[in-house]
Protein backbone atom coordinates (compact mmCIF):
# COMPACT_ATOMS: atom_id res chain seq x y z
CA UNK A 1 -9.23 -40.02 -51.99
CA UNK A 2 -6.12 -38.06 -53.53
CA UNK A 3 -2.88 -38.81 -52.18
CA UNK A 4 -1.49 -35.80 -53.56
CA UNK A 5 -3.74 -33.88 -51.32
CA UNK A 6 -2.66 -35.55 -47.66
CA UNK A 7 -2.05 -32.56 -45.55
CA UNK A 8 1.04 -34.29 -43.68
CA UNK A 9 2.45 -35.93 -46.58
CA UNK A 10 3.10 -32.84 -48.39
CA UNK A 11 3.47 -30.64 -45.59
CA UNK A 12 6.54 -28.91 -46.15
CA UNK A 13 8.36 -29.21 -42.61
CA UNK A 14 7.93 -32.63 -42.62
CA UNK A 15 9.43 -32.89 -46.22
CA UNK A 16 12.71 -30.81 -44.55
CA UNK A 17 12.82 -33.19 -41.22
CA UNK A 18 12.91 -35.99 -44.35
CA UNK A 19 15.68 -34.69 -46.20
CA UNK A 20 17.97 -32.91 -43.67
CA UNK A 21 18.60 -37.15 -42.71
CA UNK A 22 20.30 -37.66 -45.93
CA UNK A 23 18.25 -41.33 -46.06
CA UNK A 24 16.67 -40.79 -49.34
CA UNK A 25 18.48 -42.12 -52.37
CA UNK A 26 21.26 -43.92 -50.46
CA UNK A 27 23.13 -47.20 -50.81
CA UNK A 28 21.39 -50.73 -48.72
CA UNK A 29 22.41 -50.74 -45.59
CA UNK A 30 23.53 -53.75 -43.29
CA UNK A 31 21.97 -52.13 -40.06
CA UNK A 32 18.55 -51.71 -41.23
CA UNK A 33 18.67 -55.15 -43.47
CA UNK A 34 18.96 -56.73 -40.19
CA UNK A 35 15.63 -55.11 -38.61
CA UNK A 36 13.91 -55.91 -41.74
CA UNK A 37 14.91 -59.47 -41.47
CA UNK A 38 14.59 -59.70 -38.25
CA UNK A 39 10.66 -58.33 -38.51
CA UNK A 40 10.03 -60.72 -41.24
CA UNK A 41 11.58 -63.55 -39.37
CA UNK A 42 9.87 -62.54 -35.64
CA UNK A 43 6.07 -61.98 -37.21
CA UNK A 44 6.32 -64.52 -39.78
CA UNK A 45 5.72 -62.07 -42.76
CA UNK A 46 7.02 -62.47 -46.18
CA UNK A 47 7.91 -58.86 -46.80
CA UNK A 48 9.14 -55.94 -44.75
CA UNK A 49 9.96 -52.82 -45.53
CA UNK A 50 11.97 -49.35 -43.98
CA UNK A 51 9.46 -46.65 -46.36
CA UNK A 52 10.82 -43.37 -46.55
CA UNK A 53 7.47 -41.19 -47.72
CA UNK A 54 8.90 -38.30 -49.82
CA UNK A 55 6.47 -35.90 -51.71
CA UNK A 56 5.65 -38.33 -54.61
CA UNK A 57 6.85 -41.27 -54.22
CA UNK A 58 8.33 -44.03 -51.70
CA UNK A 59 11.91 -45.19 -51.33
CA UNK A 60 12.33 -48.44 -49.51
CA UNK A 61 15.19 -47.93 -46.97
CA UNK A 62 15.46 -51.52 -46.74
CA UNK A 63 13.54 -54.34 -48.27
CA UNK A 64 12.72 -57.57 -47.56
CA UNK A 65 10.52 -59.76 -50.13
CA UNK A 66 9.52 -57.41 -52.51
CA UNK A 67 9.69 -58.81 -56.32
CA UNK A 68 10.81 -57.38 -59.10
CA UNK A 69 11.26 -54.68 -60.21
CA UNK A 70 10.68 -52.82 -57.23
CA UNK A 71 13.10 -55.12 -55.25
CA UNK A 72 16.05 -53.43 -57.76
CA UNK A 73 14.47 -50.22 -58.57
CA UNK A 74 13.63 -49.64 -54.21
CA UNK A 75 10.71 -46.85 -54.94
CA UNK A 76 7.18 -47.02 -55.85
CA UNK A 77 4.95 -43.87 -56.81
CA UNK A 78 2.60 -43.01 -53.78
CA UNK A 79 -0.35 -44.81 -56.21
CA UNK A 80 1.29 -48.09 -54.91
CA UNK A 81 1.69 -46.79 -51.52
CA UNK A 82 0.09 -48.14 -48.03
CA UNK A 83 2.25 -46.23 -45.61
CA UNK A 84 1.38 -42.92 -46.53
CA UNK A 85 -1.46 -43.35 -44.63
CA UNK A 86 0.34 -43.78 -42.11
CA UNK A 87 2.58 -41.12 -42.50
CA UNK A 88 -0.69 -39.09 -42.66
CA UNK A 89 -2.26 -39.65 -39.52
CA UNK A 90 1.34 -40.76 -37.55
CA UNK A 91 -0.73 -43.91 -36.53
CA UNK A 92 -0.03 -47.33 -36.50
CA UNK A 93 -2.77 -48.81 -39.44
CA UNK A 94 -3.21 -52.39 -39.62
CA UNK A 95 -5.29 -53.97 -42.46
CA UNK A 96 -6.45 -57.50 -42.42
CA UNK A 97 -7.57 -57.71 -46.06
CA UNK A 98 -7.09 -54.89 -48.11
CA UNK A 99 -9.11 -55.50 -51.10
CA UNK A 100 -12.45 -54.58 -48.92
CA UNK A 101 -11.20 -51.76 -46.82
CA UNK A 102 -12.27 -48.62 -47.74
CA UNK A 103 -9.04 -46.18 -47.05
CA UNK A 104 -6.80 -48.68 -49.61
CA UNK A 105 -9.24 -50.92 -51.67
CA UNK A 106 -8.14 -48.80 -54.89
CA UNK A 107 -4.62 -48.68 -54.11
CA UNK A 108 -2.14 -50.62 -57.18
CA UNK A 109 0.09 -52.03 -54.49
CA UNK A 110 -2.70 -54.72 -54.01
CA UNK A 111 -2.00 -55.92 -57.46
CA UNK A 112 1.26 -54.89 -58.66
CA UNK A 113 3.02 -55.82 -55.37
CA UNK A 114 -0.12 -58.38 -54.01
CA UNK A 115 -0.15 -56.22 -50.92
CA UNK A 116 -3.13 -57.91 -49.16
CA UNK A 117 -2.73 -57.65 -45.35
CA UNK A 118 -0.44 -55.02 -43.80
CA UNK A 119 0.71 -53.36 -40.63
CA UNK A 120 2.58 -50.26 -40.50
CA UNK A 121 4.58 -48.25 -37.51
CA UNK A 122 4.92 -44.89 -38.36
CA UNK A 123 9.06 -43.88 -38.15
CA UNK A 124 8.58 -40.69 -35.84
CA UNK A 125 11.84 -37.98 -35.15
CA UNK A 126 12.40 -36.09 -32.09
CA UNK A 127 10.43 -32.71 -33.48
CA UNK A 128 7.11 -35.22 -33.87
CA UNK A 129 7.08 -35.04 -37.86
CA UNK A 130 6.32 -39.06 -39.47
CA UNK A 131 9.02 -39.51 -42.14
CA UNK A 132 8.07 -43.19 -42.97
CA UNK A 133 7.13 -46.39 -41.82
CA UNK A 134 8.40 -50.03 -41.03
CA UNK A 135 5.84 -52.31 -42.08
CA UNK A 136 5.30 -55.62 -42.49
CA UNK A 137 3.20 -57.15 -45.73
CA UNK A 138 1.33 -60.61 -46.27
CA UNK A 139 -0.11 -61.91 -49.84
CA UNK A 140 -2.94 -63.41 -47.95
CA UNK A 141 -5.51 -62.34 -45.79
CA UNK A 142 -4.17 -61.85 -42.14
CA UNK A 143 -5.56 -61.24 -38.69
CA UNK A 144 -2.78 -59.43 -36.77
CA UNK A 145 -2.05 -60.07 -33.10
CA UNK A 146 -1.49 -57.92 -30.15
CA UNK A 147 1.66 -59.47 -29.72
CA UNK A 148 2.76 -58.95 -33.27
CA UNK A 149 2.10 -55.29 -33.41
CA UNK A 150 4.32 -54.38 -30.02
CA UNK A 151 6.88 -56.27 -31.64
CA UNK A 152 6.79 -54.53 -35.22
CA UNK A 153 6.36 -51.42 -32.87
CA UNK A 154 9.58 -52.20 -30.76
CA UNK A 155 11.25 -52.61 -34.19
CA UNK A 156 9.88 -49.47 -35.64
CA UNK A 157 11.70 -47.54 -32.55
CA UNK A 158 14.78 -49.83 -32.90
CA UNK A 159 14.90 -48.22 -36.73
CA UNK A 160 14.29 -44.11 -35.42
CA UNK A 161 17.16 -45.10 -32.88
CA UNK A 162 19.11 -45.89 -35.90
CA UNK A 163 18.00 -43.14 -37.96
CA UNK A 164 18.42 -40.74 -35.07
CA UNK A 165 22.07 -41.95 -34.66
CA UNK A 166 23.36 -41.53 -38.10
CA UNK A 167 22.00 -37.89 -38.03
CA UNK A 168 23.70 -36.92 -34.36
CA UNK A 169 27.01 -38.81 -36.81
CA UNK A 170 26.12 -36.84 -39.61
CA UNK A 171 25.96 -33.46 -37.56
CA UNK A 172 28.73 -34.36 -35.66
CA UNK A 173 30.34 -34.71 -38.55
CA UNK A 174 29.44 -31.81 -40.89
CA UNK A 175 30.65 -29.70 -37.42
CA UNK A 176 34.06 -31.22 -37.49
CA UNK A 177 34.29 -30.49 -41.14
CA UNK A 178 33.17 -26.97 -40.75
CA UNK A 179 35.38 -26.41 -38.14
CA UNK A 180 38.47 -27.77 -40.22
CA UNK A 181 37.00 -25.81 -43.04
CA UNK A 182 37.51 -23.04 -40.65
CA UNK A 183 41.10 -23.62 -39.23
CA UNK A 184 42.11 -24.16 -42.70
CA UNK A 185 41.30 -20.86 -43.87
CA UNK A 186 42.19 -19.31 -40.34
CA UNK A 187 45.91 -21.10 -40.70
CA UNK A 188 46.13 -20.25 -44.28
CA UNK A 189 45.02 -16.43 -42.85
CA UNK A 190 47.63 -16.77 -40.27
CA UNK A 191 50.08 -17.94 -42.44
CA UNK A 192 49.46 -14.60 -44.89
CA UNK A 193 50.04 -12.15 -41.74
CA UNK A 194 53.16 -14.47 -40.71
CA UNK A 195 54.54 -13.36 -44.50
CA UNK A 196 53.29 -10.24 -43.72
CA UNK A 197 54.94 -9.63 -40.44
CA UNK A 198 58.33 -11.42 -41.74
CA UNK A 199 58.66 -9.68 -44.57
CA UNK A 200 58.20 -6.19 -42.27
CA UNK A 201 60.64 -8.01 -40.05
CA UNK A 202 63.17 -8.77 -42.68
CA UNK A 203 62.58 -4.76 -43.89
CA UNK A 204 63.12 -3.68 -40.13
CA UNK A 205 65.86 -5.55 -39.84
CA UNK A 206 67.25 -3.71 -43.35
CA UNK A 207 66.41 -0.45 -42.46
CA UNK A 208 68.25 -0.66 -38.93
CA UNK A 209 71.28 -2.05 -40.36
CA UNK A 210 71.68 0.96 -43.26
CA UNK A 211 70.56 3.60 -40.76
CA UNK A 212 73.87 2.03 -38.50
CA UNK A 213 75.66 2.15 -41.39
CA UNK A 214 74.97 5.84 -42.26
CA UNK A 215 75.11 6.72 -38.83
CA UNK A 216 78.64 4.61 -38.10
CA UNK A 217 80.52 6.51 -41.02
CA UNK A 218 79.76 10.46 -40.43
CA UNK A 219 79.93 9.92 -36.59
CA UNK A 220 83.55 7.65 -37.15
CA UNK A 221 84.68 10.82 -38.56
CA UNK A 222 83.79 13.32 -36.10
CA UNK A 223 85.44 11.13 -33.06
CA UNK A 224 88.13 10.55 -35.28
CA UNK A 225 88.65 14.39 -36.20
CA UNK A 226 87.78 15.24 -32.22
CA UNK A 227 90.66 12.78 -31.07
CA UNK A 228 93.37 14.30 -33.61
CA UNK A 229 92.32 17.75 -31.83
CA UNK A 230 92.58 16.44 -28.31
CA UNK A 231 96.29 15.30 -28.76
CA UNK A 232 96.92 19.26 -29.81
CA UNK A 233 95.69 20.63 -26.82
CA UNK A 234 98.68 22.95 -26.67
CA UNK A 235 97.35 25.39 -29.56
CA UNK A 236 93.82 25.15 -28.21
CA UNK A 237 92.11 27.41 -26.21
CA UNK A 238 91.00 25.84 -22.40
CA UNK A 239 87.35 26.13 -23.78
CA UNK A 240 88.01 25.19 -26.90
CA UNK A 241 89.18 21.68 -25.49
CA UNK A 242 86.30 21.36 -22.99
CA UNK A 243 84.52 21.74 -26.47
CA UNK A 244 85.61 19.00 -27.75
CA UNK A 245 85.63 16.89 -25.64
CA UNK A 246 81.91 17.12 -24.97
CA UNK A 247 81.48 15.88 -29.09
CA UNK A 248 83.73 13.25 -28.55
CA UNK A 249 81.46 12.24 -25.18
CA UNK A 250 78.44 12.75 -27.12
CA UNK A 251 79.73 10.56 -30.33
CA UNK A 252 80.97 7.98 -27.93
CA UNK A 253 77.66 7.69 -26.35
CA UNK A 254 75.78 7.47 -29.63
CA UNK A 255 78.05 5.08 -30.98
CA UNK A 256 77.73 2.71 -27.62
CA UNK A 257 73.33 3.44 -28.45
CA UNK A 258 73.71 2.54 -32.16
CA UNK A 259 75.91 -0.59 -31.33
CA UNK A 260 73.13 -1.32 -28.55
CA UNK A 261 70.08 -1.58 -30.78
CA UNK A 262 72.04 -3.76 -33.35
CA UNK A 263 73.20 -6.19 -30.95
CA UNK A 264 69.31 -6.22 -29.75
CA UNK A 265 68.23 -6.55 -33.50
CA UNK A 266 70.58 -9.36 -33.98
CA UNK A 267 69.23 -11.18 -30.53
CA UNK A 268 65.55 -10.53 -31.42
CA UNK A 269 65.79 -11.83 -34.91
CA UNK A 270 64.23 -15.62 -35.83
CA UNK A 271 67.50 -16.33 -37.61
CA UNK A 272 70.50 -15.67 -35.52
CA UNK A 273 69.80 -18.80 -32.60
CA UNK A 274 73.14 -20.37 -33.23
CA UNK A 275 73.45 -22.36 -30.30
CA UNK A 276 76.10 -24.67 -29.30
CA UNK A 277 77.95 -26.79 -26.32
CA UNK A 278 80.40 -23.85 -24.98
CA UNK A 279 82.66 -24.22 -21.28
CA UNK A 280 80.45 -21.39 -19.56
CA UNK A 281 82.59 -21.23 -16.62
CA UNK A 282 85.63 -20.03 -19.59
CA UNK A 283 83.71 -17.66 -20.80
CA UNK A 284 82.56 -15.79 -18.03
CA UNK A 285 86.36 -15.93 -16.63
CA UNK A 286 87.33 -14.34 -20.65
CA UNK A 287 84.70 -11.42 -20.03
CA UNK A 288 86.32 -10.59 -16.61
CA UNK A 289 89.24 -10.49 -17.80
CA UNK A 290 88.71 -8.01 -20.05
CA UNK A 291 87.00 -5.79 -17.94
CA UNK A 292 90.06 -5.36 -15.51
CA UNK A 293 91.40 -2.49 -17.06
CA UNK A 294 87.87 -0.30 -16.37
CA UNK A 295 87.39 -1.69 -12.82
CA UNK A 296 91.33 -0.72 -11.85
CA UNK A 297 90.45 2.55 -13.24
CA UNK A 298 87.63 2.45 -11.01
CA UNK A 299 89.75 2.05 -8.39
CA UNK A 300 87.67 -0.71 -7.09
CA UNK A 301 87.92 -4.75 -5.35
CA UNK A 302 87.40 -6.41 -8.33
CA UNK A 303 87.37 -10.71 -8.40
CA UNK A 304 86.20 -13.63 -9.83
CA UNK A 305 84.78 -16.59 -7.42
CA UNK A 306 84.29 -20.33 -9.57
CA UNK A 307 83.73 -23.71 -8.95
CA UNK A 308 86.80 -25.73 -10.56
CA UNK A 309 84.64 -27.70 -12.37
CA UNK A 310 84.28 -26.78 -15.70
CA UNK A 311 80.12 -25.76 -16.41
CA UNK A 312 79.16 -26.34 -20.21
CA UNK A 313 75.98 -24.77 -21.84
CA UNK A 314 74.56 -24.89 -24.80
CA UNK A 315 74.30 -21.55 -26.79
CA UNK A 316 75.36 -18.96 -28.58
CA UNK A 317 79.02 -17.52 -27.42
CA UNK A 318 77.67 -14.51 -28.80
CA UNK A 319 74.90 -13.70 -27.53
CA UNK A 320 75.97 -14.92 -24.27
CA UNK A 321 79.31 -12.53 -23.99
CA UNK A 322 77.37 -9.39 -24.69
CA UNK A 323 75.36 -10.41 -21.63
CA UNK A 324 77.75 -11.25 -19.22
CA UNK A 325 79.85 -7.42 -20.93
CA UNK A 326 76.91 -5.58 -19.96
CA UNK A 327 76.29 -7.21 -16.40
CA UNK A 328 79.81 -6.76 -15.43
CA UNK A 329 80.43 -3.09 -17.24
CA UNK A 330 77.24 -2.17 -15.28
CA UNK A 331 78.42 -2.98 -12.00
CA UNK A 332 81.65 -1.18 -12.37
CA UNK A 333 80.02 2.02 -14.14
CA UNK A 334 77.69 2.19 -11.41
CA UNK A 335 80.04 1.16 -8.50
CA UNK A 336 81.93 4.34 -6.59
CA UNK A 337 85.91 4.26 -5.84
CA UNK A 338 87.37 1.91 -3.04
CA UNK A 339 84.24 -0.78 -3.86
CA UNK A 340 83.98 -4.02 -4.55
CA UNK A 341 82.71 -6.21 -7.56
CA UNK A 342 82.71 -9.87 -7.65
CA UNK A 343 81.75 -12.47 -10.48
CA UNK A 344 80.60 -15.88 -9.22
CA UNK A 345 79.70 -18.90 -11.50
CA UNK A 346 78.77 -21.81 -9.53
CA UNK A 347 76.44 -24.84 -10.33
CA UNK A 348 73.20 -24.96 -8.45
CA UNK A 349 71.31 -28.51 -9.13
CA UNK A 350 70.79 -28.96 -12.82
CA UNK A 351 71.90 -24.80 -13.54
CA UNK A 352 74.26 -22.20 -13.61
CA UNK A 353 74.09 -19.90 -11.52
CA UNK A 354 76.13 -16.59 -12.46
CA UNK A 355 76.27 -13.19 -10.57
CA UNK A 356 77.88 -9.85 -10.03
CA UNK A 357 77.18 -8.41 -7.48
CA UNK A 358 78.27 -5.08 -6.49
CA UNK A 359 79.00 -2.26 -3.25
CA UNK A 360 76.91 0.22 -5.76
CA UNK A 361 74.78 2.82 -5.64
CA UNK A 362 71.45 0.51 -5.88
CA UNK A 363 68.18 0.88 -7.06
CA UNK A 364 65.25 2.55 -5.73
CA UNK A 365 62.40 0.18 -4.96
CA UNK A 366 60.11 2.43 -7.03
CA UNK A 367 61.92 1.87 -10.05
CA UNK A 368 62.89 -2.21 -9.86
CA UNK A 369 59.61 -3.01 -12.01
CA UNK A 370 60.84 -1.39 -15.17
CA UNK A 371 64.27 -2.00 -14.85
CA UNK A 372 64.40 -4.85 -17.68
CA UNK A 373 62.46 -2.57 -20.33
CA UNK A 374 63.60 -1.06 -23.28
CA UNK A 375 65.46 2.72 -22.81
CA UNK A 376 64.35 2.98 -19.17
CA UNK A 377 67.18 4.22 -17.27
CA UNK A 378 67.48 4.98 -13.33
CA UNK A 379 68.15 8.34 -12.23
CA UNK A 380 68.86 9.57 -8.64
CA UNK A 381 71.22 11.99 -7.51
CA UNK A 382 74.38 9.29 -7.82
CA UNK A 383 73.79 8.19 -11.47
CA UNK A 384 71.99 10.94 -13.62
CA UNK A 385 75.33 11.57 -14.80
CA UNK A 386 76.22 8.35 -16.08
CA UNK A 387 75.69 7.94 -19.66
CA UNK A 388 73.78 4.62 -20.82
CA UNK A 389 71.13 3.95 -23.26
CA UNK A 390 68.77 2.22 -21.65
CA UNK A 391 68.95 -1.35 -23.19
CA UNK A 392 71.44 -2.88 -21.49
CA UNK A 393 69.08 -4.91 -19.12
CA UNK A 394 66.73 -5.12 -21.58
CA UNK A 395 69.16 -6.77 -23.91
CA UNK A 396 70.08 -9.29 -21.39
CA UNK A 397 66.42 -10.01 -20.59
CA UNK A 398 66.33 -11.08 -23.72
CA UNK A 399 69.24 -12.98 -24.40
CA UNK A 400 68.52 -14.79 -21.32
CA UNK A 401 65.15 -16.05 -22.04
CA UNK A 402 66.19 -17.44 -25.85
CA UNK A 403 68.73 -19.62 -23.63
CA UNK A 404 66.02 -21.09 -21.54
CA UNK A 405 66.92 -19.32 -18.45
CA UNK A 406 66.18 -17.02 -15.98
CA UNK A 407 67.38 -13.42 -14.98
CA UNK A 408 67.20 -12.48 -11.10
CA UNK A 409 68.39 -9.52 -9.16
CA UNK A 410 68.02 -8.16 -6.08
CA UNK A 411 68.90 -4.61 -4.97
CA UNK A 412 69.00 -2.14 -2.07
CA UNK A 413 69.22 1.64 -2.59
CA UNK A 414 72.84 3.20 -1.63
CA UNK A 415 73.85 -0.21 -0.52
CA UNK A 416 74.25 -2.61 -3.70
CA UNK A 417 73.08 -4.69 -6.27
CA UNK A 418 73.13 -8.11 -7.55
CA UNK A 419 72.37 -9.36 -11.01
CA UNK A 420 72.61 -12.73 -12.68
CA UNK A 421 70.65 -15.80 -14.14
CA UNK A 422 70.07 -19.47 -14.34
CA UNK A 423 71.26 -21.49 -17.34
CA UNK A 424 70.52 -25.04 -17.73
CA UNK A 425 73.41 -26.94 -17.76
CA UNK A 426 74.34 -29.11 -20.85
């Protein structure tokens, strides 16, 4: 018989099962040293091997007793080999004297390595295909017991357990490393579209600021030009001055939309968070202040309610004024003669509350939902005259929420409003 010709041996699945374990070729290991020993020591045998059966030759896993040179060199050629018979058939095959049995009487192994008796357990994975066997070899003629062969068979599972664990390490493994391999290029993705998107950010931010700046400097002139005319009134005809007027209205409304969307591009942007311990309770009582000149205009009941405690946040003085200027400018715009606004600051547990709340026109239910997006304005029959851009709430949403806090409001139609937030306090 030709061992080159074993159907199983060669069989081309089985040679796959064999190498996608990784066992061929590698280092001695501790773990199946100590099965070999302990088969040797348990059966009395003065070798044992781990046999991996590859295509042409056999690589001892782990050896016990062979001599030299195969103890160093840990392969034979299948000439010298007894378990690929067993890999064969994926039978146990237990020889009491192999110089007069038929399958191995020719083999080398019987005197090259003075392989005389042996027993073999084939080493059998999950998907059935024999990659091997642990067997144990004597240099003199040997009837093998019962009790022997269930132990070498224990042993032979005890050694697929092992094998079987390495390769659910091994796959465990080569998954984690695929899926770093795959962050890796996903974060190095992400971090090319985060250039991307900064760099478009950075241009945005460009753009915006010369379009202001082209825009500030023709429409400067024509509100400067429309003011000089207004204080001649006398050599004007009466529609001549109504005219006028209406461009300085109109420039004065673009100018309060172009000043707007900066202040929003300087809130939205990564690089303006300049935050800092500020009194809270001072600043909100500085912003008042300067909106008593529009609110006696008004003609309205305008006060401030605080705690005397001072109330310290941390952020940016900023960012914070514009929102407390357009909470308080709204209420007055949008509050009629002989009503009342009032600013409260107060501390409520570990915040600050602030409000203004107003004897306004209100909201209509229908349109509370949008109120906080960008250039959505309310218009009923009280306020479609009132000139606004739109991002006023919007712009405080957003200041807000880069301080931590929260905006609230409540409203009723033709009866009031109320807007504020929650800061955390310092």
């Amino acid at each position: 018989m030709v061992y080159a010709d074993f159907v199983m041996v060669t069989n081309s699945d089985r040679l796959a099962a064999l190498q996608r374990l990784c066992l061929l070729d590698t280092p001695v290991d501790p773990s199946f040293d100590r099965l070999t020993r302990l088969a040797s020591r348990m059966i009395k045998a003065p070798v044992s091997l781990v046999t991996l059966v590859d295509r042409d030759r056999q690589f001892f896993k782990s050896q016990i007793g062979l001599p030299e040179p195969w103890a160093t060199m840990r392969e034979t050629p299948l000439s010298h080999s007894f378990c690929q018979h067993v890999v064969d058939t994926n039978k146990p095959l237990i020889i009491n004297d192999s110089r007069i049995h038929p399958l191995v009487s020719n083999n080398l192994a019987i005197t090259d390595l003075n392989v005389i008796a042996y027993a073999g357990m084939p080493l059998v994975t999950s998907d059935g295909y024999a990659i091997g066997s642990l067997c144990v070899i004597d240099h003199e003629p040997r009837v093998w017991t019962s009790e022997e062969i269930e132990i070498l068979d224990d042993l032979a599972e005890s050694v697929m357990t092992e094998i079987q664990l390495r390769e659910s390490y091994d796959e465990r493994h080569r998954i984690e490393q695929k899926l770093y391999e795959t962050s890796q290029t996903q974060l190095k993705e992400m971090e090319t579209l985060y250039k991307r998107v900064s760099d478009l950010e950075r241009m945005k931010t460009e753009m915006i600021r010369v379009a202001a700046h082209d825009l500030r400097n023709p429409l400067g002139l024509v509100m400067g030009y429309s003011e000089l005319m207004l204080e001649e009134t006398e050599v004007m005809a009466e529609h001549h001055v109504e005219f006028v007027q209406s461009i300085l209205r109109s420039g004065q409304k673009m100018l309060k939309l172009i000043n707007d969307i900066l202040s929003l591009e300087r809130v939205t942007s990564a690089q303006n968070n300049q935050h800092q311990p500020l009194v809270f309770t001072d600043l909100a009582r500085e912003v008042y202040d300067t909106n008593l000149d529009a609110a006696r205009s008004a003609n309205l009941h305008y006060a401030f309610e605080s705690e005397d405690l001072p109330l310290t946040v941390l952020g940016d003085v900023v960012q914070l004024r514009e929102a407390l200027e357009n909470l308080i400018s709204n209420a007055i715009k949008y509050t009629p003669a002989g009503g009342t606004v009032t600013v409260r600051v107060r501390r409520q547990s570990e915040h600050i509350l602030f409000q203004v709340e107003d004897s306004g026109y209100g909201i209509p239910e229908a349109d509370q939902t949008r109120l906080f997006q960008a250039f959505y304005r309310v218009h009923t029959d009280e306020t479609y005259r009132i000139g606004g851009s739109g991002l006023g709430l919007h712009l405080v949403k957003n200041i807000i929420d880069r301080h931590a806090g929260e905006v609230v409001f409540k409203s009723v139609y033709q009866k009031g409003s109320m807007f504020g937030f929650f800061l955390p306090i310092a």
